[in-house]
Protein backbone atom coordinates (compact mmCIF):
# COMPACT_ATOMS: atom_id res chain seq x y z
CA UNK A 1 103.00 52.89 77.61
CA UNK A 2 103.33 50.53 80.32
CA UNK A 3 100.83 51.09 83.43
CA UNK A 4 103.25 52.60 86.22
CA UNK A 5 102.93 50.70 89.92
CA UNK A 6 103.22 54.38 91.27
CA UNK A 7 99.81 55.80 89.56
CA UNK A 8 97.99 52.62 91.41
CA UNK A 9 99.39 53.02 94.35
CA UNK A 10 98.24 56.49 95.03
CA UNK A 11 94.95 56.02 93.34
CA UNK A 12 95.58 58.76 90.93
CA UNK A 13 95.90 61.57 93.48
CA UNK A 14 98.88 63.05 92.22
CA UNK A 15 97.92 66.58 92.06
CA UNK A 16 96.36 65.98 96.07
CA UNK A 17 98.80 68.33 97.72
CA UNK A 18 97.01 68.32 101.66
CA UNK A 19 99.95 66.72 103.33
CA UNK A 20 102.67 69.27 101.79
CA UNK A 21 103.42 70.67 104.95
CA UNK A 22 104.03 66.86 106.82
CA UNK A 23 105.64 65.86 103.47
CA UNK A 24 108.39 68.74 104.62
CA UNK A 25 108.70 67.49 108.24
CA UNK A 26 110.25 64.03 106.89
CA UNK A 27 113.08 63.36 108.55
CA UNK A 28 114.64 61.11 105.84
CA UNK A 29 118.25 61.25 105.30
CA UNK A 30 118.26 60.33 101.66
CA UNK A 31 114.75 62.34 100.41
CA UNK A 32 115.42 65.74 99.86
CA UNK A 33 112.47 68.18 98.94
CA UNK A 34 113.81 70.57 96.39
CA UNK A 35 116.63 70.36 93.97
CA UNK A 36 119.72 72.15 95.43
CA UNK A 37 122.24 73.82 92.85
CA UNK A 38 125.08 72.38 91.55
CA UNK A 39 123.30 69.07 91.14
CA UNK A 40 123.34 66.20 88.71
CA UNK A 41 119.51 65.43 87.96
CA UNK A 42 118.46 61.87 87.19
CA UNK A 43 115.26 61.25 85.37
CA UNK A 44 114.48 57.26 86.26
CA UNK A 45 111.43 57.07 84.09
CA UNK A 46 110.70 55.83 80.57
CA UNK A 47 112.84 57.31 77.68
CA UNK A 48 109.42 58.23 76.15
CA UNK A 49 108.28 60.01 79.48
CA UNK A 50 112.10 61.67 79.40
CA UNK A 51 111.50 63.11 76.08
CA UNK A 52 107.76 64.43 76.40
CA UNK A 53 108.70 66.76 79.91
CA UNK A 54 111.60 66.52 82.37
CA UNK A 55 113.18 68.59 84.83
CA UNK A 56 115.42 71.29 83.24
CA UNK A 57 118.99 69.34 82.95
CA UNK A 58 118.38 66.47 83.55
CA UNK A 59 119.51 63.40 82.37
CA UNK A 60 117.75 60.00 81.58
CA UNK A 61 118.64 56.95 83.45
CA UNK A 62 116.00 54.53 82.11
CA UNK A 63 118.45 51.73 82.16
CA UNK A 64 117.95 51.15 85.65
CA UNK A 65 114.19 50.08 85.01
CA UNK A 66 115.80 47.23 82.76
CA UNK A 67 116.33 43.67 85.44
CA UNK A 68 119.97 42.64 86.51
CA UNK A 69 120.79 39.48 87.30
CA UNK A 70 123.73 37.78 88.66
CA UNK A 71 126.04 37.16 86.02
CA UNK A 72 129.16 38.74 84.99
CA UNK A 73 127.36 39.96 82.10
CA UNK A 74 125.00 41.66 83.23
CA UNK A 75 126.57 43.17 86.14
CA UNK A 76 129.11 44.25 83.46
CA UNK A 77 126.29 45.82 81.55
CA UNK A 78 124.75 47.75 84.84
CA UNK A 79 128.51 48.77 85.62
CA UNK A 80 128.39 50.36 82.20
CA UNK A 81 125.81 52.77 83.06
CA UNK A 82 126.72 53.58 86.40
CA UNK A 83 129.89 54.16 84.96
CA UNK A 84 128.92 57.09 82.98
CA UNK A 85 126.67 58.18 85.75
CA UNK A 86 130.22 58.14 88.14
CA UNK A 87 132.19 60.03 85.55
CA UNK A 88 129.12 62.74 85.19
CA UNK A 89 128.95 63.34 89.02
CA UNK A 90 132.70 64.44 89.33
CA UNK A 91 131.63 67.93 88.05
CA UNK A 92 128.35 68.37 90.85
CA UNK A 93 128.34 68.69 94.41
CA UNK A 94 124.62 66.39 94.64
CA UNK A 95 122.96 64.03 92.91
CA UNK A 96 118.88 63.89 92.71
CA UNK A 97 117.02 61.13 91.10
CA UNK A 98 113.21 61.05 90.61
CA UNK A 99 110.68 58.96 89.01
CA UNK A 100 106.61 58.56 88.54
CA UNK A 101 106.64 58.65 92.36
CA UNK A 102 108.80 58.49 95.23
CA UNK A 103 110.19 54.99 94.85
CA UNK A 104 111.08 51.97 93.02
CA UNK A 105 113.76 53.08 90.24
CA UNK A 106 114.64 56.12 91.75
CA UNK A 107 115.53 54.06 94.67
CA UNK A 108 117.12 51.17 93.16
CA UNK A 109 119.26 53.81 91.13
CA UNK A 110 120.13 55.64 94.78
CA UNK A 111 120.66 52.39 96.50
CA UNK A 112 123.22 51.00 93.57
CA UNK A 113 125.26 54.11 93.06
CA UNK A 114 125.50 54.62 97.09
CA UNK A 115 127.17 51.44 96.83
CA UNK A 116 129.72 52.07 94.43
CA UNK A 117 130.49 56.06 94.80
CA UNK A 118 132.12 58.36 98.01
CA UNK A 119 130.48 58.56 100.74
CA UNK A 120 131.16 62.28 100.94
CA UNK A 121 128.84 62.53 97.79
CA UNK A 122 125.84 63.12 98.65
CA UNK A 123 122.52 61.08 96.67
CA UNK A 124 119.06 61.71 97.18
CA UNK A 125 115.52 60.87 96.09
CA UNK A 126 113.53 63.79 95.51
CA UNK A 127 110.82 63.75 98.06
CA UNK A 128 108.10 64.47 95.37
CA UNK A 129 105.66 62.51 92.70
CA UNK A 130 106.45 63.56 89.44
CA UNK A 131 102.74 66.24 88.48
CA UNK A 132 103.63 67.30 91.55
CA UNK A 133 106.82 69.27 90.36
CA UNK A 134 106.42 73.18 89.40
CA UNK A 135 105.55 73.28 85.53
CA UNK A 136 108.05 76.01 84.89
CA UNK A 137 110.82 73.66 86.02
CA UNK A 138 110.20 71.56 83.11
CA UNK A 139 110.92 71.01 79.81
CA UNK A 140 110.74 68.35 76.94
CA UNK A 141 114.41 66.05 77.49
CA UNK A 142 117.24 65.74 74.99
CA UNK A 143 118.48 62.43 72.87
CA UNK A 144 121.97 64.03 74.22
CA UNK A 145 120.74 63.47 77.27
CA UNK A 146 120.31 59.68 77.70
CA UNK A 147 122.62 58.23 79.85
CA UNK A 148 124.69 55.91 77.08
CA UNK A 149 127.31 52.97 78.43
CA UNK A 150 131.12 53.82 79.12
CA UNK A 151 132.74 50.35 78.29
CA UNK A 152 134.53 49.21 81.44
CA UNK A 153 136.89 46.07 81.78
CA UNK A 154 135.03 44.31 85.19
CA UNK A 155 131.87 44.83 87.41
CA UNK A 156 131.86 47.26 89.87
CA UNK A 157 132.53 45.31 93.46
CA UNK A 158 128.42 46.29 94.89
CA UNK A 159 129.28 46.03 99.06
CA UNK A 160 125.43 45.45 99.25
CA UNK A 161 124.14 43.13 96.32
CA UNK A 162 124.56 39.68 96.75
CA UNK A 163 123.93 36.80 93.93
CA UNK A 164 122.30 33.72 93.78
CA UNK A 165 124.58 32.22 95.05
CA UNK A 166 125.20 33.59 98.40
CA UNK A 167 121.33 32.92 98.47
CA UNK A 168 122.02 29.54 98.19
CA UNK A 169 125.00 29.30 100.62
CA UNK A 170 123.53 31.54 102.91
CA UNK A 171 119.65 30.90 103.44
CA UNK A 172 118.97 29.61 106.86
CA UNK A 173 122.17 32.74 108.23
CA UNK A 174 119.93 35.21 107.45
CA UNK A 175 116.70 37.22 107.55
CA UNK A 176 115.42 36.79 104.02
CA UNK A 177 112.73 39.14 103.53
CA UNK A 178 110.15 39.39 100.39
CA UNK A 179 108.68 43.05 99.80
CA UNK A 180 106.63 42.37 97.47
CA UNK A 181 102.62 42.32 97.46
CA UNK A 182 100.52 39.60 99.53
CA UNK A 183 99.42 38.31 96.48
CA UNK A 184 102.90 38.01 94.65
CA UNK A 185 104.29 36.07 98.25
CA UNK A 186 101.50 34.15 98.19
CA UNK A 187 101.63 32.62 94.62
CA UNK A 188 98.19 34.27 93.32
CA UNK A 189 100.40 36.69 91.49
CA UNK A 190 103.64 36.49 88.96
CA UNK A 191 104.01 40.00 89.56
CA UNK A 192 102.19 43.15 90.83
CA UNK A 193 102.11 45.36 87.15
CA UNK A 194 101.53 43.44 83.92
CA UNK A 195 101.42 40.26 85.05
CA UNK A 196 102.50 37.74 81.81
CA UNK A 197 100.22 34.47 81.29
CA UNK A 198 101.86 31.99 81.73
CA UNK A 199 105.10 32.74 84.20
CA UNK A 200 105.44 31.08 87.48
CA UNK A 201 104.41 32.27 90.93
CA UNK A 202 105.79 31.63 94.28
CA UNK A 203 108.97 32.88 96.70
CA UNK A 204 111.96 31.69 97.95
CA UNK A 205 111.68 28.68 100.82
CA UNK A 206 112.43 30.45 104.05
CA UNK A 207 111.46 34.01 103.15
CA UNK A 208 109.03 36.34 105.48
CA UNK A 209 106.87 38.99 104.14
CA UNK A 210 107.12 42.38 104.44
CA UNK A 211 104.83 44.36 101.55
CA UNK A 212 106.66 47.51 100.66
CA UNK A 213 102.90 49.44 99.97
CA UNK A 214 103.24 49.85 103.92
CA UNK A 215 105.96 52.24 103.82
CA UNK A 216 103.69 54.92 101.78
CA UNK A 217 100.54 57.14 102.82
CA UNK A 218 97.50 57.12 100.48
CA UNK A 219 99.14 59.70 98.22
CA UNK A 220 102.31 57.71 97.70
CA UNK A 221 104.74 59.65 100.03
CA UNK A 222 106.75 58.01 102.34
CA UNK A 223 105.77 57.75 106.02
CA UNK A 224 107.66 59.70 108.71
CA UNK A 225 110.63 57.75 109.63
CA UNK A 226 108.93 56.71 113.47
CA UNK A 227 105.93 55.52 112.02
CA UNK A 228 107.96 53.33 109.54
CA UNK A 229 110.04 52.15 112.32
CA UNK A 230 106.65 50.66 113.93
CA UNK A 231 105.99 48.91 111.43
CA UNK A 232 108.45 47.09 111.23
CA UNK A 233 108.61 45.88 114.96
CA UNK A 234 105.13 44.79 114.16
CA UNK A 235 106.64 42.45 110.96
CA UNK A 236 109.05 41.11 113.99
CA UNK A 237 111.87 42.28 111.23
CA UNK A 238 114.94 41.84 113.43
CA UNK A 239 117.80 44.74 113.71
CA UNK A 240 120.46 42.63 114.45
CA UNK A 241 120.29 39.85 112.52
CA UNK A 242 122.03 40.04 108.58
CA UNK A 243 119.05 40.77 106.34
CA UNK A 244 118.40 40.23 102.33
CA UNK A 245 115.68 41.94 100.61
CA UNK A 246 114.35 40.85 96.96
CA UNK A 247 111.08 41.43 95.27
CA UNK A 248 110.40 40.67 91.44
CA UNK A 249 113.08 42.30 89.69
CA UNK A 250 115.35 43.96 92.80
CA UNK A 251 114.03 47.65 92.06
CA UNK A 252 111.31 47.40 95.34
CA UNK A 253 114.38 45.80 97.48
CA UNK A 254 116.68 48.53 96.75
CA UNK A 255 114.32 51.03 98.47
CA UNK A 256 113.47 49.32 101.22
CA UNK A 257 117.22 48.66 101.67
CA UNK A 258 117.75 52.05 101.99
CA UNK A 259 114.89 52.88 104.15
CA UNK A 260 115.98 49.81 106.67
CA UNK A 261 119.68 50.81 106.56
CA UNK A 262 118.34 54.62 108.06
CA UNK A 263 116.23 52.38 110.75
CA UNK A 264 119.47 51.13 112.14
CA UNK A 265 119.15 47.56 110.29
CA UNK A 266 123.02 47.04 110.55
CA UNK A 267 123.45 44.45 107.80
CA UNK A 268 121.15 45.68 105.12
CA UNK A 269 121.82 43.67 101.44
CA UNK A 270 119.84 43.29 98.45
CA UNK A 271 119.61 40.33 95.90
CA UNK A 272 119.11 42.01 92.48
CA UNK A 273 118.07 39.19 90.89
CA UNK A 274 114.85 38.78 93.02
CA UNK A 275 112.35 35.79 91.73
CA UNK A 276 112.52 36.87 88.34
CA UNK A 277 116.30 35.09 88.35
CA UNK A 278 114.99 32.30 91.30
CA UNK A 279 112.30 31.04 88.93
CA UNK A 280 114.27 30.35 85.97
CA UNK A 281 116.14 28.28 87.87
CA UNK A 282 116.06 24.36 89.71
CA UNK A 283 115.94 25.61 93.18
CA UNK A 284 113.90 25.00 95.71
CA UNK A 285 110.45 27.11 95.21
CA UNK A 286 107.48 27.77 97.88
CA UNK A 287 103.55 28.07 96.59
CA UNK A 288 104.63 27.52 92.91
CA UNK A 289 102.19 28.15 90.50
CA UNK A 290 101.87 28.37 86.63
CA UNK A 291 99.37 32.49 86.47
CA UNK A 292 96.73 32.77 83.97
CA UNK A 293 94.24 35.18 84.05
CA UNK A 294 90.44 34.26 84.94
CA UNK A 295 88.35 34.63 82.27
């Protein structure tokens, strides 16, 4: 099973349960810390994870951990899954997503199907690291379960993804930020987990850094939302200005997008692609470098 960025980045403390009582005093809009009735339940992790314990009723959405890039096809193929996802949610009030912590696919998932559903329907991230949800509201997951595609004709129209080539149009208009690690935005590192020998390092030209890590306490909850806010002044991240987010593979982005849209950031977008799309290509690249591992 693949090593999980979420079990690093809280040092394996998941069953640490000290800062329950600040965990409840968060004052984000789209975390919520129990799972109301009449909800749709989203499982973001591995199919394999889905299938050995989940919460009761829920279903599996491991398609989102899977990258997207900018072409019709396979925004066609995400659109498939959301699709079903869409259809699902007409018969629930709520929808709650969750995965290994309190991050990454959960929060792409919330960020993508914010931008395609109602905004009277209300989508959350459940404010809690998987071991640390009650035993008896578990139980193995069902094949039946697995979100499967619902063949649609185009895309959804995502107001806040933007491809390539808006990227390319649009570089020196906007605040392009990279959230991922120091070491990824600085070339030592293809990518944070499971690094491949051989891929190629670097960022976009233009892009500041802003290392998502700094939006979690040491047991991988997010911060309170003032604390946050300060730390972003302090990365001289600009409200105003139009901002893009990308990371490796878009997941990271799409949680930070949603955590900068609830700071006020008033033009908050995310390019799904990320570097994993940039590199393949002949644009322009910053601290490129060919990672092997030291022996």
């Amino acid at each position: 099973m693949e090593k999980n960025l979420y079990f690093d980045m809280i040092h394996e403390t998941t069953e640490n349960t000290e800062n329950k009582e600040a965990i409840s005093k968060l004052d984000w809009k789209f975390l919520i810390s129990e799972i109301p009735e009449n909800s749709l339940v989203l499982d973001a992790r591995s199919e394999e994870e889905f299938k050995e314990n989940t919460v009761k009723g829920a279903f599996n959405a491991s398609f989102i951990r899977k990258p997207h890039g900018s072409s019709t096809k396979s925004m066609l193929k995400l659109s498939s899954y959301l699709q079903t996802i869409v259809n699902l949610s007409s018969n629930y009030e709520n929808i709650v997503i969750f995965d290994e912590g309190i991050g990454m696919f959960a929060g792409k998932l919330c960020f993508l199907l914010k931008s395609v559903l109602d905004k009277n329907k209300n989508v959350y991230i459940l404010d809690k690291i998987f071991n640390e949800i009650d035993l008896e509201k578990l139980q193995p997951g069902t094949e039946e379960n697995v979100i499967q595609e619902t063949e649609v004709k185009k895309p959804f129209s995502f107001k806040d993804i933007v491809p390539i080539s808006f990227i390319q149009t649009n570089l020196v208009k906007v605040q392009l930020i990279d959230v991922r690690t120091k070491e990824e935005y600085e070339g030592l590192l293809p990518r944070y987990i499971n690094p491949e020998p051989g891929s190629i390092c670097g960022r976009i030209p233009g892009a500041i850094h802003f290392d998502w890590l700094e939006l979690y306490d040491d047991n991988g909850h997010l911060l309170p939302k003032q604390l946050v806010i300060k730390k972003l002044r302090q990365a001289n991240l600009i409200l105003e200005r139009p901002t893009i987010l990308y990371d490796f593979n878009g997941a990271r982005s799409c949680f930070v997008a949603l955590v900068l849209k609830e700071c006020k950031y008033r033009d908050v977008k995310v390019f799904l692609g990320s570097w994993l799309e940039w590199r393949k290509t002949k644009l322009p690249k910053q601290n490129v470098k060919i990672w092997y591992p030291e022996n």
